[in-house]
Protein backbone atom coordinates (compact mmCIF):
# COMPACT_ATOMS: atom_id res chain seq x y z
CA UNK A 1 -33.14 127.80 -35.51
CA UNK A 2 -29.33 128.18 -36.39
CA UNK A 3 -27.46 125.59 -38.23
CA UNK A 4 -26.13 124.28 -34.88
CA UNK A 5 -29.31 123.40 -33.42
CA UNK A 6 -30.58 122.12 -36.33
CA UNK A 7 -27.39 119.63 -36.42
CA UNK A 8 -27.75 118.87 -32.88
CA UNK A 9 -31.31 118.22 -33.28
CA UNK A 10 -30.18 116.03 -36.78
CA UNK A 11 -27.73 114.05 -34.32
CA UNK A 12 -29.75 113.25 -31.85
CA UNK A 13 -32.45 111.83 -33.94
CA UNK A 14 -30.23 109.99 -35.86
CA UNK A 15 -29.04 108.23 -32.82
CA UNK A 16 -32.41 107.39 -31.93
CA UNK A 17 -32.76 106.25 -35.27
CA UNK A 18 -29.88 104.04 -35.28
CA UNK A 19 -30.65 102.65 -32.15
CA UNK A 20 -33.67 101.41 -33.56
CA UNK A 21 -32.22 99.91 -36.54
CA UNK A 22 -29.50 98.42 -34.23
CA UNK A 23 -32.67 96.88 -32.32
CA UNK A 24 -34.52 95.65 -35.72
CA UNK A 25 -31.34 94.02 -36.56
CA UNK A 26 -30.76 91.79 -33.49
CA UNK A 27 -34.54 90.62 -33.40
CA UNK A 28 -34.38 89.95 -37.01
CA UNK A 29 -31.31 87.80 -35.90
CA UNK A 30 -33.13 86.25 -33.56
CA UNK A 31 -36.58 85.83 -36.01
CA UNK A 32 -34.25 84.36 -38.57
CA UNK A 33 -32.86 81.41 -35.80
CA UNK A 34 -36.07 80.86 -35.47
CA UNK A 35 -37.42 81.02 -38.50
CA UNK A 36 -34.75 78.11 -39.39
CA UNK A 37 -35.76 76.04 -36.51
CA UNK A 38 -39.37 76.64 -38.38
CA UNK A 39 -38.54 74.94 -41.62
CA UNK A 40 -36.78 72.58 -40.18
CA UNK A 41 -39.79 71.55 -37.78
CA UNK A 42 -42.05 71.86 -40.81
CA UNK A 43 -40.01 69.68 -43.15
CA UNK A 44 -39.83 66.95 -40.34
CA UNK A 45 -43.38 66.84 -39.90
CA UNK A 46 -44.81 67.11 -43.32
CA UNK A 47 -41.96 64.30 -44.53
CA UNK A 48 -43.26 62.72 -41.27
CA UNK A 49 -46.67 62.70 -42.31
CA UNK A 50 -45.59 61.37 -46.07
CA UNK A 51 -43.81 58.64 -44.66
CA UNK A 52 -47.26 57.67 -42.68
CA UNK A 53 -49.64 58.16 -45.15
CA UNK A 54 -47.35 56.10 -47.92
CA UNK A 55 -46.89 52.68 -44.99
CA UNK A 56 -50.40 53.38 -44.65
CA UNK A 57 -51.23 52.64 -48.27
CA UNK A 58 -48.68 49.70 -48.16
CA UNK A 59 -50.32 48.43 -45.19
CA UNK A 60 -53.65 48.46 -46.38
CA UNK A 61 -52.82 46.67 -49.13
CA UNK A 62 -51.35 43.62 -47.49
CA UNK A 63 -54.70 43.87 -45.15
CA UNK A 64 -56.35 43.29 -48.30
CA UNK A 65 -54.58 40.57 -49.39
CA UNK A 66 -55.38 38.77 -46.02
CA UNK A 67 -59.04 39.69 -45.92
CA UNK A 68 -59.17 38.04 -49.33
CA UNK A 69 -57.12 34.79 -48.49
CA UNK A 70 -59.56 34.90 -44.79
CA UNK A 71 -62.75 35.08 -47.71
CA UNK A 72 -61.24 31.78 -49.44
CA UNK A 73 -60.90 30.36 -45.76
CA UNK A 74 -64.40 30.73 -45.06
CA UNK A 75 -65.08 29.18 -48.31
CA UNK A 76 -63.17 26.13 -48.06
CA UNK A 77 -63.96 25.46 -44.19
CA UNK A 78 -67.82 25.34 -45.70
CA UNK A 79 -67.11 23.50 -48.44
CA UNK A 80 -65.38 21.29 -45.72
CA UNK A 81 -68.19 21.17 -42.98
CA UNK A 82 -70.04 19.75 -45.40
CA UNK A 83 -67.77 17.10 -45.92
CA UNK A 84 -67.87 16.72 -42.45
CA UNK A 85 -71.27 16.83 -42.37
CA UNK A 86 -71.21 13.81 -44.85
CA UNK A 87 -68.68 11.72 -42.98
CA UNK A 88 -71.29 12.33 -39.45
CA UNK A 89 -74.19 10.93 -41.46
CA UNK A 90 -72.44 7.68 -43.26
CA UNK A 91 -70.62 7.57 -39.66
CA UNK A 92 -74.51 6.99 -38.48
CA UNK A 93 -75.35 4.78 -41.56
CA UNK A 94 -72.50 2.06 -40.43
CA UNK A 95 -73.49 2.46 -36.45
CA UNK A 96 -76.80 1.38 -37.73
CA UNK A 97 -76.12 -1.06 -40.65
CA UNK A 98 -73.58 -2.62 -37.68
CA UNK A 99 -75.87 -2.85 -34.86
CA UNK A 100 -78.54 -4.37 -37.36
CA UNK A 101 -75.39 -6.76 -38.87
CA UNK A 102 -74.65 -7.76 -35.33
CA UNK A 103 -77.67 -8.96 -34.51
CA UNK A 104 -78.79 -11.03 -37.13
CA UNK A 105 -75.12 -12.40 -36.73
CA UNK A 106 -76.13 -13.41 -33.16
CA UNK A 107 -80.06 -14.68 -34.85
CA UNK A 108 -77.57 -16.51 -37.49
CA UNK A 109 -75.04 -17.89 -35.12
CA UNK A 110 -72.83 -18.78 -38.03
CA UNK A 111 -71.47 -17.82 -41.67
CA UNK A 112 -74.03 -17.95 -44.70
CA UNK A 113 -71.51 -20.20 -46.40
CA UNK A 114 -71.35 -22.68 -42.89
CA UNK A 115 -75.08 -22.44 -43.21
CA UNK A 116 -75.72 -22.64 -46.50
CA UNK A 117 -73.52 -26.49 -46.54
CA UNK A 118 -75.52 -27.03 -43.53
CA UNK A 119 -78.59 -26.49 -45.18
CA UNK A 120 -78.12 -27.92 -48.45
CA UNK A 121 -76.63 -31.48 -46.37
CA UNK A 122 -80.18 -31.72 -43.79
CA UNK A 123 -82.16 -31.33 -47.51
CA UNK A 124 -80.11 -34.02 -49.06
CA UNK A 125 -80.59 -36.41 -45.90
CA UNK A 126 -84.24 -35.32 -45.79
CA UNK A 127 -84.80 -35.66 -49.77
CA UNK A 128 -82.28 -38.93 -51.04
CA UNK A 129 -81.98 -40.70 -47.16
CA UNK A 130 -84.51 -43.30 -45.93
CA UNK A 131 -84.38 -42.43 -41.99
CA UNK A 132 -87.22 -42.80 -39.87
CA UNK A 133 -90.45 -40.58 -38.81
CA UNK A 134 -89.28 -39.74 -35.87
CA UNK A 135 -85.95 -38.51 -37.30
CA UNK A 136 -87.46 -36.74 -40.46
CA UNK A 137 -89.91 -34.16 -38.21
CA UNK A 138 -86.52 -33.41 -36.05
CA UNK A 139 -84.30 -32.87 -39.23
CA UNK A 140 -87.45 -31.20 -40.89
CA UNK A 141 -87.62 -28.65 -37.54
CA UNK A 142 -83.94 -28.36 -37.44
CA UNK A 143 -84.13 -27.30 -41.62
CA UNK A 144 -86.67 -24.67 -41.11
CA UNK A 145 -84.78 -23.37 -38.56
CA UNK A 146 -81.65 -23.26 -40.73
CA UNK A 147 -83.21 -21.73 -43.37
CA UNK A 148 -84.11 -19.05 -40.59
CA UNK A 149 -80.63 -19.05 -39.38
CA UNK A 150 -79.21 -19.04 -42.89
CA UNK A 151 -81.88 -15.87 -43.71
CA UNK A 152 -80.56 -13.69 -41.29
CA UNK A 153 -76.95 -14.72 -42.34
CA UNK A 154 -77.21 -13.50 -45.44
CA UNK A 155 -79.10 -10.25 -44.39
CA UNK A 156 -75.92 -9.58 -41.83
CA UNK A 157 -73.69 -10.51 -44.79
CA UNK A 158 -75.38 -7.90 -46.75
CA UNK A 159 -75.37 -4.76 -43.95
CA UNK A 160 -71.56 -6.01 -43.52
CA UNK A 161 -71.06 -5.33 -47.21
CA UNK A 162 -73.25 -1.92 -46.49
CA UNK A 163 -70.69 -1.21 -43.50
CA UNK A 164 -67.22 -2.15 -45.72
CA UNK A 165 -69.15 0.54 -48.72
CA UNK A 166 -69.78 3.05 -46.76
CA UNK A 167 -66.44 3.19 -44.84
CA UNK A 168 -64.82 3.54 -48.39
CA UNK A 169 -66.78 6.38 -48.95
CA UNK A 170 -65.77 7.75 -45.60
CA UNK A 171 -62.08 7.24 -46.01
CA UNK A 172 -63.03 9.11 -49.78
CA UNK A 173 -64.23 11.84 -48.16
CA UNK A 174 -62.02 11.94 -44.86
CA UNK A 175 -59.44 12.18 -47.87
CA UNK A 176 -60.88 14.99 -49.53
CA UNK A 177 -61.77 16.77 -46.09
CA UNK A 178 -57.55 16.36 -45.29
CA UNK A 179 -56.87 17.47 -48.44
CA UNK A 180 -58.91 20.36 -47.74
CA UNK A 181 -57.39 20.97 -44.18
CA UNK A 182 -54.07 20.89 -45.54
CA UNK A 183 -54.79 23.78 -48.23
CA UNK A 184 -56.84 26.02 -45.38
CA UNK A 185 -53.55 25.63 -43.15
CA UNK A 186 -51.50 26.43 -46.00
CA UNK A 187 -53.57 29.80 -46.78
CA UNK A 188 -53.83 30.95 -42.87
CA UNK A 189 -50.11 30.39 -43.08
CA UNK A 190 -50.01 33.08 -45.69
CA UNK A 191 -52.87 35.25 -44.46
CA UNK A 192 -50.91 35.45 -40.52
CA UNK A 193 -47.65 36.67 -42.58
CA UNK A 194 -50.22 39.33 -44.47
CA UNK A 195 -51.42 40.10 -40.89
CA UNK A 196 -48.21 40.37 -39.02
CA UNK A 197 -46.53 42.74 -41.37
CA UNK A 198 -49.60 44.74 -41.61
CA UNK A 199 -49.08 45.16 -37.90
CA UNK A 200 -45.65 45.68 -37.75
CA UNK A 201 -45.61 48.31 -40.57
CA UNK A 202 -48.50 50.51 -38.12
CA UNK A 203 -46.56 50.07 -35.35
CA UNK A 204 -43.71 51.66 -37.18
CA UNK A 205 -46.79 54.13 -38.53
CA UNK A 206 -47.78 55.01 -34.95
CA UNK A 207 -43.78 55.52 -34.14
CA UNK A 208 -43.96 57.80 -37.19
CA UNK A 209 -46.80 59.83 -36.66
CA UNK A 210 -45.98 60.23 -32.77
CA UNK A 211 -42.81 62.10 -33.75
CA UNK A 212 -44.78 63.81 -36.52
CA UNK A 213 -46.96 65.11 -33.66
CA UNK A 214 -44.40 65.83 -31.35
CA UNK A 215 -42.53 68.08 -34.25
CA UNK A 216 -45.72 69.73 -35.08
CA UNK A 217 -46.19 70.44 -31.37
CA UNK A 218 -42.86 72.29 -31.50
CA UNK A 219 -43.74 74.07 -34.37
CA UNK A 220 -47.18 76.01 -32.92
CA UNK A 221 -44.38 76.44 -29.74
CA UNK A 222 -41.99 78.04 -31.84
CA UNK A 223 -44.73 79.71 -33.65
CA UNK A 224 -45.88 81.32 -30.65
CA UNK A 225 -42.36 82.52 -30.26
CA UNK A 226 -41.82 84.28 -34.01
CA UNK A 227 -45.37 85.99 -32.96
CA UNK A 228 -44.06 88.42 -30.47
CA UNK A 229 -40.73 89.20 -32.55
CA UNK A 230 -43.12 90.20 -35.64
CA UNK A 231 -44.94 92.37 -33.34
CA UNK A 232 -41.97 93.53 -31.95
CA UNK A 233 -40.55 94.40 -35.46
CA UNK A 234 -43.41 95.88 -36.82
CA UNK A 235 -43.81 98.36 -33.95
CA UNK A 236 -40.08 99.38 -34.00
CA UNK A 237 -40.26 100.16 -37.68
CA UNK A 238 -43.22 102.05 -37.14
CA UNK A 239 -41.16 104.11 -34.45
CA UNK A 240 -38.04 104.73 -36.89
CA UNK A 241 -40.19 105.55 -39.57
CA UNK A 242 -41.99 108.47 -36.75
CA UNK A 243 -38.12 109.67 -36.08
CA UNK A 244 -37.75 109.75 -40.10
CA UNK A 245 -40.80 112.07 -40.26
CA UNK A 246 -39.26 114.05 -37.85
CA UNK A 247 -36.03 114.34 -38.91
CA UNK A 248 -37.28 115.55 -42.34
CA UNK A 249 -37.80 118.91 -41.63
CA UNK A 250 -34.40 119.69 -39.75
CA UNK A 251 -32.60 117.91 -43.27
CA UNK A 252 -34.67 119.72 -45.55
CA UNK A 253 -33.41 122.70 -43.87
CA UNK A 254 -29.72 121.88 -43.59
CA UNK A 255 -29.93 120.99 -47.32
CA UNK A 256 -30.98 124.45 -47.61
CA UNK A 257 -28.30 125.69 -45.85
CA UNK A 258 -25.79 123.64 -47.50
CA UNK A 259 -26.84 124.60 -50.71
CA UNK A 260 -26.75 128.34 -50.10
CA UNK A 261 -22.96 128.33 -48.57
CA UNK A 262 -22.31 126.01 -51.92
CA UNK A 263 -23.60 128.70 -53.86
CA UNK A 264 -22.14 131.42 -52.32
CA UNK A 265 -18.71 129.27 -52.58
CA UNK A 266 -19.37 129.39 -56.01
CA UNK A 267 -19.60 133.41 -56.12
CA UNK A 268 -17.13 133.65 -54.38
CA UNK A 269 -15.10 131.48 -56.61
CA UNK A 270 -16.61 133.27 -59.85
CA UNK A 271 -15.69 136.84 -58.32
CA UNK A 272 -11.70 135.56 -57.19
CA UNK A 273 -11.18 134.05 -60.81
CA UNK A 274 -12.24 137.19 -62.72
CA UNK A 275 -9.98 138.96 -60.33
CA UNK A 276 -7.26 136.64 -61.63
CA UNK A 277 -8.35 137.57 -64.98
CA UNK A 278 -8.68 141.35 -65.10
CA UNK A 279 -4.45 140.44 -63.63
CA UNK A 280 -3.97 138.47 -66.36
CA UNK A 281 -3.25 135.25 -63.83
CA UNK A 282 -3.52 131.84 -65.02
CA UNK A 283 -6.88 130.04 -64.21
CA UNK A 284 -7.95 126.22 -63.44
CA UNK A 285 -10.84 124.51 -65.29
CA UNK A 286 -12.76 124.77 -62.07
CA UNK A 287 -12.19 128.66 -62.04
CA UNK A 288 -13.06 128.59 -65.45
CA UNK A 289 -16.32 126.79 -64.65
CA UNK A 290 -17.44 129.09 -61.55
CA UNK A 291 -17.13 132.04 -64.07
CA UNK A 292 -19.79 130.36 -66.70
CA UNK A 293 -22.04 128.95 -63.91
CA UNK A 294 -21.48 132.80 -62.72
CA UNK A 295 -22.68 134.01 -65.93
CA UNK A 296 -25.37 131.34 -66.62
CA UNK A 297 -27.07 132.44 -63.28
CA UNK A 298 -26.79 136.72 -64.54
CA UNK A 299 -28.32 136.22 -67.87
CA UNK A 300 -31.80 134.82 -67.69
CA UNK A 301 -32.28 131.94 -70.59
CA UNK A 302 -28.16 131.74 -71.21
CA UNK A 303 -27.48 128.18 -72.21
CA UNK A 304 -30.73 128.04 -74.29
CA UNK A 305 -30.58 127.07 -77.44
CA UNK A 306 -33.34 128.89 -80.54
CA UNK A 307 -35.04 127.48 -83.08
């Protein structure tokens, strides 16, 4: 194959060659768009999914403070049903001691102290007064049934005295029950603002972590995009690197060439500047350098130095 063919052969392949570099170039271009749109995805996601898990933490935390304020709750509203429970069961004791008082108030039909004078004047006209028979049995019947009377007076007098004690320890214990109302309202107060910025901060969690998605579901789309172009790249690499192989024969062989019209340049060079100097014409360096390389090559080991 003469030189021609072999550059016309060289030419062709590089074109080939450069048009698959040409081709690499562009869909790296395009991989590296891509590849931006990538990190950019990937940033947006992971910081979205930083942001979630960190609102999550904070949001736990307040849900923690309100579970423990609900657990004090629950502990004063039993501590206060039992107050309750008190107040029901004295509530009972005055229905009862009042329904008894009321009664022996009717049985009495009048004040121990109206009574009692009552009483104590019949004894003194039945003791110190001279009245007759007749009048003595009567005022005797009508003391025995004041001292009856007068009995169930002072009974009354003493369930009304139960009644008035046990409603002070009702009002003592309605007080402490209030008291105890007040603080659970207080609490729940502080336990619904726990709650309600717990839920506002998931909301704003789920706003998060829906965008989060959404980026990440752009990012396995634009993954499936960089795919192909990889592919692509690979195989077009692997076909310039096939035209390399086969353009290294045809340039080992015009390196050849090349090198044997340098040298005979050279000798040709050597052979025209010893002309000049068997004429005794001036000669350049390079002339002067084609002669020794001239030499050098004639005598085998020239330029090597002995020991």
């Amino acid at each position: 194959m003469n030189e021609k063919e072999l550059k016309d052969n060289l030419n062709e392949l590089r074109t080939k060659a450069n048009k698959k570099k040409k081709e690499i170039n562009e869909v790296l271009t395009e991989l590296r768009i891509h590849q931006k749109d990538v990190n950019q995805l990937r940033n947006k996601r992971d910081e979205g999914n930083d942001q979630c898990k960190n609102l999550s933490q904070e949001a736990r935390k307040l849900r923690e403070k309100r579970d423990k304020l609900n657990h004090k709750i629950s502990k004063l509203k039993e501590k206060r049903k039992k107050l309750n429970d008190k107040i029901k069961s004295n509530s009972g004791k005055i229905k009862d001691s009042k329904e008894k008082r009321d009664k022996l108030n009717r049985s009495a039909r009048g004040t121990d102290t109206s009574l009692s004078s009552k009483y104590e004047s019949s004894m003194d006209d039945l003791l110190n007064k001279d009245i007759p028979l007749e009048s003595e049995i009567r005022l005797f019947e009508s003391i025995f049934k004041l001292a009856e009377r007068l009995e169930a007076a002072k009974e009354a007098t003493e369930f009304h005295k139960k009644v008035v004690s046990t409603y002070e320890v009702i009002k003592g214990l309605d007080d402490e029950a209030d008291a105890l109302s007040s603080e659970i309202r207080k609490i729940a107060d502080e336990s619904e603002e726990y709650h309600l910025k717990a839920v506002e901060i998931y909301q704003q969690v789920d706003e998060i972590r829906k965008e989060a998605d959404e980026n990440h579901k752009k990012l396995l789309e634009k993954y499936e995009t960089l795919n192909p172009l990889r592919d692509k790249i690979t195989a077009l690499r692997k076909d310039l690197e096939g035209i390399q192989e086969l353009m290294s024969p045809y340039t080992d062989e015009m390196d050849k060439i090349r090198s044997k019209r340098d040298e005979e340049k050279k000798a040709q060079r050597a052979v025209e500047a010893k002309e000049k100097l068997k004429t005794n014409k001036r000669i350049s360096f390079d002339d002067l350098r084609a002669i020794i390389d001239d030499d050098t090559k004639e005598t085998p080991g020239a330029g090597e130095s002995t020991a």
